[in-house]
PDB file of N, CA and C in Angstrom:
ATOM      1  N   UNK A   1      11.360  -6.547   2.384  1.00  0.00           N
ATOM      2  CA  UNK A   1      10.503  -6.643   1.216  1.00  0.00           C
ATOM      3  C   UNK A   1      10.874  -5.518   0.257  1.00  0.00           C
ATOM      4  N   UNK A   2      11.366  -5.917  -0.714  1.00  0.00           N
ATOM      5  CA  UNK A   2      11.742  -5.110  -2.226  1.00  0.00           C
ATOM      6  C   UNK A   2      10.675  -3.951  -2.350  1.00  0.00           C
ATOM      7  N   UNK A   3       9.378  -4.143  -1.862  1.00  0.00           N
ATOM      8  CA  UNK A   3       7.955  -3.309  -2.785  1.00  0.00           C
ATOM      9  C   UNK A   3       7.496  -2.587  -1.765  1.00  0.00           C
ATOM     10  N   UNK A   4       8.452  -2.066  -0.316  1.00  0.00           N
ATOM     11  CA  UNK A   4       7.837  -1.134   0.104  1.00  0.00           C
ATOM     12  C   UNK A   4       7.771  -0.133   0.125  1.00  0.00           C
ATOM     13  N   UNK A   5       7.044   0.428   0.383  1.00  0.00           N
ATOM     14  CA  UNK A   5       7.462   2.369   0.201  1.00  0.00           C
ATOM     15  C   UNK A   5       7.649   3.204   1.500  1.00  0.00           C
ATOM     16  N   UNK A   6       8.257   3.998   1.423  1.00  0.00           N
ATOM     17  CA  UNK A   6       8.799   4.724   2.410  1.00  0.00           C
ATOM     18  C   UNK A   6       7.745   5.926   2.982  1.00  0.00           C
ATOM     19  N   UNK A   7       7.712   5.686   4.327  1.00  0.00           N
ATOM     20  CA  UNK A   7       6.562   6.402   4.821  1.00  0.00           C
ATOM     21  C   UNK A   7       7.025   8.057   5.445  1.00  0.00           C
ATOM     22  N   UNK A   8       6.984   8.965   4.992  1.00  0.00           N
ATOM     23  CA  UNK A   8       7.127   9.793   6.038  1.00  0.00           C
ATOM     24  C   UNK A   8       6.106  10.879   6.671  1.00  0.00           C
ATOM     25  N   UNK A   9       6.707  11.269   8.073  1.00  0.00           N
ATOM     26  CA  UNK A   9       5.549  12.167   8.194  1.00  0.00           C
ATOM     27  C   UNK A   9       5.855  13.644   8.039  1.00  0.00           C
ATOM     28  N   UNK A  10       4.480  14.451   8.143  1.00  0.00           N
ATOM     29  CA  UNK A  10       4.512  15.628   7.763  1.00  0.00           C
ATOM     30  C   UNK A  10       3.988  16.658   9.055  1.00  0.00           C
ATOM     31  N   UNK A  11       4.186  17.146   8.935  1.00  0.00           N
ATOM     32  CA  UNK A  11       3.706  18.122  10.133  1.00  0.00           C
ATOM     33  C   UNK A  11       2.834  19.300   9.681  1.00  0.00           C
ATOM     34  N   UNK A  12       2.392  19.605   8.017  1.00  0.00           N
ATOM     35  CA  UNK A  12       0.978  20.326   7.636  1.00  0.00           C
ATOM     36  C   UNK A  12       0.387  19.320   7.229  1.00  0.00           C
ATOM     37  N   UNK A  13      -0.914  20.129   7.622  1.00  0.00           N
ATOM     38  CA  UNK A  13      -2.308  19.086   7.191  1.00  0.00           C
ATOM     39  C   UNK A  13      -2.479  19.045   5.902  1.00  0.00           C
ATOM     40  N   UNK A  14      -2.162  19.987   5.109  1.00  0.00           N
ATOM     41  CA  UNK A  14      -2.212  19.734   3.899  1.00  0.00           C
ATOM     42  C   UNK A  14      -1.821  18.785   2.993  1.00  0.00           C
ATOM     43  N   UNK A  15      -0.602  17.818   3.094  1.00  0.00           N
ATOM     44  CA  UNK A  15       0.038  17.054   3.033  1.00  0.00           C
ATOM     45  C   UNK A  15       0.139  16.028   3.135  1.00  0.00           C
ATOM     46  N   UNK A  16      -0.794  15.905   4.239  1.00  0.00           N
ATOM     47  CA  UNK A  16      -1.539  14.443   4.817  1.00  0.00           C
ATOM     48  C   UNK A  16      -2.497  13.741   4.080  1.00  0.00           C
ATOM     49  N   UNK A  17      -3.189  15.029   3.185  1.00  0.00           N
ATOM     50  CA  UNK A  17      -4.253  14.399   2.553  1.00  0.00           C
ATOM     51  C   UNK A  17      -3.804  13.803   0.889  1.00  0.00           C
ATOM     52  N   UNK A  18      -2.445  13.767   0.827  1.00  0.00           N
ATOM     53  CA  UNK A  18      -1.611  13.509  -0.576  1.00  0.00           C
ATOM     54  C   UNK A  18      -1.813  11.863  -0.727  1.00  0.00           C
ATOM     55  N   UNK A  19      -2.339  11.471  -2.308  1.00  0.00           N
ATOM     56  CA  UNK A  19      -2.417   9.826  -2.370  1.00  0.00           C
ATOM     57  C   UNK A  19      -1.290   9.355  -1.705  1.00  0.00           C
ATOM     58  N   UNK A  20       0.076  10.133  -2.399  1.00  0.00           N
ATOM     59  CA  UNK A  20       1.229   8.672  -1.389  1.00  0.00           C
ATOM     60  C   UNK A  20       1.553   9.026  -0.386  1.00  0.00           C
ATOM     61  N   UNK A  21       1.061   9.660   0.406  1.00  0.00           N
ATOM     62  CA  UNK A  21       1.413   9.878   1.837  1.00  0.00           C
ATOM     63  C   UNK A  21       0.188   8.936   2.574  1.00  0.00           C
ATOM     64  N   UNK A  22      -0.987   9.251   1.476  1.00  0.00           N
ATOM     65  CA  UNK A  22      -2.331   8.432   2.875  1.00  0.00           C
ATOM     66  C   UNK A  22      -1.924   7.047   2.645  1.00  0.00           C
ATOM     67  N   UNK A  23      -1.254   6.456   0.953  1.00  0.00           N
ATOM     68  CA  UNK A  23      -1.515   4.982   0.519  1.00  0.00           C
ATOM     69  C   UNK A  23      -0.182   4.356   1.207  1.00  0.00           C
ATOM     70  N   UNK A  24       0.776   5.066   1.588  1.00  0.00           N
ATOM     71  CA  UNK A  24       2.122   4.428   2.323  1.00  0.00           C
ATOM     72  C   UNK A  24       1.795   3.185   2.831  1.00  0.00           C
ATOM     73  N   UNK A  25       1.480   3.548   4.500  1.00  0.00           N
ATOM     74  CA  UNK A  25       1.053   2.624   5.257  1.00  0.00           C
ATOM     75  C   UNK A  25       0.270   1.343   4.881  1.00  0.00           C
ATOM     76  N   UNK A  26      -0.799   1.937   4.302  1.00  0.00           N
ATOM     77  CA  UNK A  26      -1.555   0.981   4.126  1.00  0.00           C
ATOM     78  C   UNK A  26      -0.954  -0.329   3.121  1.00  0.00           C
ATOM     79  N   UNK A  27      -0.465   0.328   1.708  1.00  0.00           N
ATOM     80  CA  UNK A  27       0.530  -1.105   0.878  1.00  0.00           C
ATOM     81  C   UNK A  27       1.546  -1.854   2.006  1.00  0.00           C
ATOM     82  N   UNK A  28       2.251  -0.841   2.964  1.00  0.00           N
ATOM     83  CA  UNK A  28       3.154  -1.553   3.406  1.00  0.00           C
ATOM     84  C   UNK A  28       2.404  -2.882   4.405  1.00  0.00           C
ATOM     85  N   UNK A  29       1.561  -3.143   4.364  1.00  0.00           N
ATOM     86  CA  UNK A  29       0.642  -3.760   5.660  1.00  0.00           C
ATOM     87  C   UNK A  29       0.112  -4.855   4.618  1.00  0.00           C
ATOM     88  N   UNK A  30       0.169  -4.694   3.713  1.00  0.00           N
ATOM     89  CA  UNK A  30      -0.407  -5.890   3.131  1.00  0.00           C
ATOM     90  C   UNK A  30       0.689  -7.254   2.371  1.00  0.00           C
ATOM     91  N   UNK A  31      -0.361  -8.203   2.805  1.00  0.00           N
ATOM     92  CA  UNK A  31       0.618  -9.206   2.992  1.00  0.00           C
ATOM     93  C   UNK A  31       1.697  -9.275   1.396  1.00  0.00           C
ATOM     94  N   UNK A  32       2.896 -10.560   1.804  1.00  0.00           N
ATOM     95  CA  UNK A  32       3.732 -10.444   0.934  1.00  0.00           C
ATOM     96  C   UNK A  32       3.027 -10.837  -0.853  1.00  0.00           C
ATOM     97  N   UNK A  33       2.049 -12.380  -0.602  1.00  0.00           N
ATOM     98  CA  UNK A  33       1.722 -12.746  -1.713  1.00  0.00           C
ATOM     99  C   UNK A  33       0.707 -11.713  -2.643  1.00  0.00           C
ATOM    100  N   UNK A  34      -0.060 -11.033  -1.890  1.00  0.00           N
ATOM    101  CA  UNK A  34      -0.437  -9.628  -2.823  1.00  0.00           C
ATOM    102  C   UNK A  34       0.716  -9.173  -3.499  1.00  0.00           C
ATOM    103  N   UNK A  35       1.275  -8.495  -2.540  1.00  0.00           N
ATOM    104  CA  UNK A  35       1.788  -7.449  -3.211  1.00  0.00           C
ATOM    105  C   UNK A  35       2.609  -7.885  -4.443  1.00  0.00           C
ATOM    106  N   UNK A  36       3.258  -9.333  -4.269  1.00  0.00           N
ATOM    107  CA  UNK A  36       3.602  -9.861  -5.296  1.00  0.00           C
ATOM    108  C   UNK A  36       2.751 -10.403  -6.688  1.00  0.00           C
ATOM    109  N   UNK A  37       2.131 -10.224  -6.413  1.00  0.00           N
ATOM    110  CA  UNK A  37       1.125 -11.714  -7.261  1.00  0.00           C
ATOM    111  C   UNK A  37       1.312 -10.700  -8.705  1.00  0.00           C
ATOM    112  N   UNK A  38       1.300 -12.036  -9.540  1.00  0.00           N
ATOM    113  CA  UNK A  38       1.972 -11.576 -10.949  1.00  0.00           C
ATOM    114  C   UNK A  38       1.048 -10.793 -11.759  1.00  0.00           C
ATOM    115  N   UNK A  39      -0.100 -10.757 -11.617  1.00  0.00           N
ATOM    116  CA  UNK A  39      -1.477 -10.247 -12.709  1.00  0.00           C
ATOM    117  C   UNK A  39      -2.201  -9.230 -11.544  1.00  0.00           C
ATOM    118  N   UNK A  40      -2.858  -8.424 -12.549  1.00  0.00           N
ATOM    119  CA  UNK A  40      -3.782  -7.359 -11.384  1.00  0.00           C
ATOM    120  C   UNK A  40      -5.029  -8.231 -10.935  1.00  0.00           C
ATOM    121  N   UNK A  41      -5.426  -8.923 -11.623  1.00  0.00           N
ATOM    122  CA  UNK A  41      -6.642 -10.112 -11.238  1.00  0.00           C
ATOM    123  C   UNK A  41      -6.226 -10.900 -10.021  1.00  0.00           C
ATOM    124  N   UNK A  42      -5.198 -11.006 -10.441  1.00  0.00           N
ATOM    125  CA  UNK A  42      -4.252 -12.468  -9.003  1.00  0.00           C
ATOM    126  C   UNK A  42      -4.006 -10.726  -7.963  1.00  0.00           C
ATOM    127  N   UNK A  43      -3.863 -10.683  -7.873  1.00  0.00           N
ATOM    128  CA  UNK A  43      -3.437  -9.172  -7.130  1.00  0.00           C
ATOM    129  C   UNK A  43      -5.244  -8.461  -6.470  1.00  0.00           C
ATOM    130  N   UNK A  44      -6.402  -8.848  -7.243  1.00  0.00           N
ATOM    131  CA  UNK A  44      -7.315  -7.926  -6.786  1.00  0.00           C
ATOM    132  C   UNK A  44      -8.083  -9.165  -6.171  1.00  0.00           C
ATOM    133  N   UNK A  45      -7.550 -10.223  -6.143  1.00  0.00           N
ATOM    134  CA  UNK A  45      -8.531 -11.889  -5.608  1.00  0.00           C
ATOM    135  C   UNK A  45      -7.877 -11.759  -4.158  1.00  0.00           C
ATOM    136  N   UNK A  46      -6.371 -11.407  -4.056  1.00  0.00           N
ATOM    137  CA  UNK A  46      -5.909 -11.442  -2.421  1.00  0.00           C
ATOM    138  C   UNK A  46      -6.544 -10.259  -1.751  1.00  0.00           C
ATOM    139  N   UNK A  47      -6.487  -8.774  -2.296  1.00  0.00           N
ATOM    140  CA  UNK A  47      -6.622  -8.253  -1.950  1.00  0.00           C
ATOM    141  C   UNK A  47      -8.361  -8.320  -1.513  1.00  0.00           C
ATOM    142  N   UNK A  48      -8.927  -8.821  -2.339  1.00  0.00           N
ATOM    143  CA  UNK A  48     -10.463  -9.618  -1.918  1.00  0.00           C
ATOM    144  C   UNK A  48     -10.609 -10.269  -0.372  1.00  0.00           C
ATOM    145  N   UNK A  49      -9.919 -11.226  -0.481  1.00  0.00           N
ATOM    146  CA  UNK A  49      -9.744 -11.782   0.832  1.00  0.00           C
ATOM    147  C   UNK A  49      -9.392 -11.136   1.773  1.00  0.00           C
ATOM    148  N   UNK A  50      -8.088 -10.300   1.946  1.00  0.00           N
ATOM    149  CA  UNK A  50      -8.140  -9.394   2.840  1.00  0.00           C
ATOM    150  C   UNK A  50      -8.987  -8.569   3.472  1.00  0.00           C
ATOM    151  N   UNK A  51      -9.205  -7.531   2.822  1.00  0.00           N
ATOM    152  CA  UNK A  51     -10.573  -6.790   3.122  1.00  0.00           C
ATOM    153  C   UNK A  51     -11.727  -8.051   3.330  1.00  0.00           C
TER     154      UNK A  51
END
């Protein structure tokens, strides 16, 4: 998948608490048609369903 992001880890705590370190995982986990979907509306209706 083209739209994932690269996760790494850290070994201070400080670091851990960084948006793209906590949001990694979590985008990478969500399914393909989210992450694709062409509009933030079409994008916040899957992500609806999910959660």
């Amino acid at each position: 998948n083209r739209h994932k992001l690269n996760h790494r880890q850290f070994h201070l705590n400080l670091r851990k608490n960084f948006f793209p370190v906590r949001v990694t995982e979590h985008w990478n986990r969500l399914p393909r048609e989210a992450v694709e979907a062409p509009s933030l509306e079409i994008f916040k209706t899957h992500l609806d369903v999910i959660l």
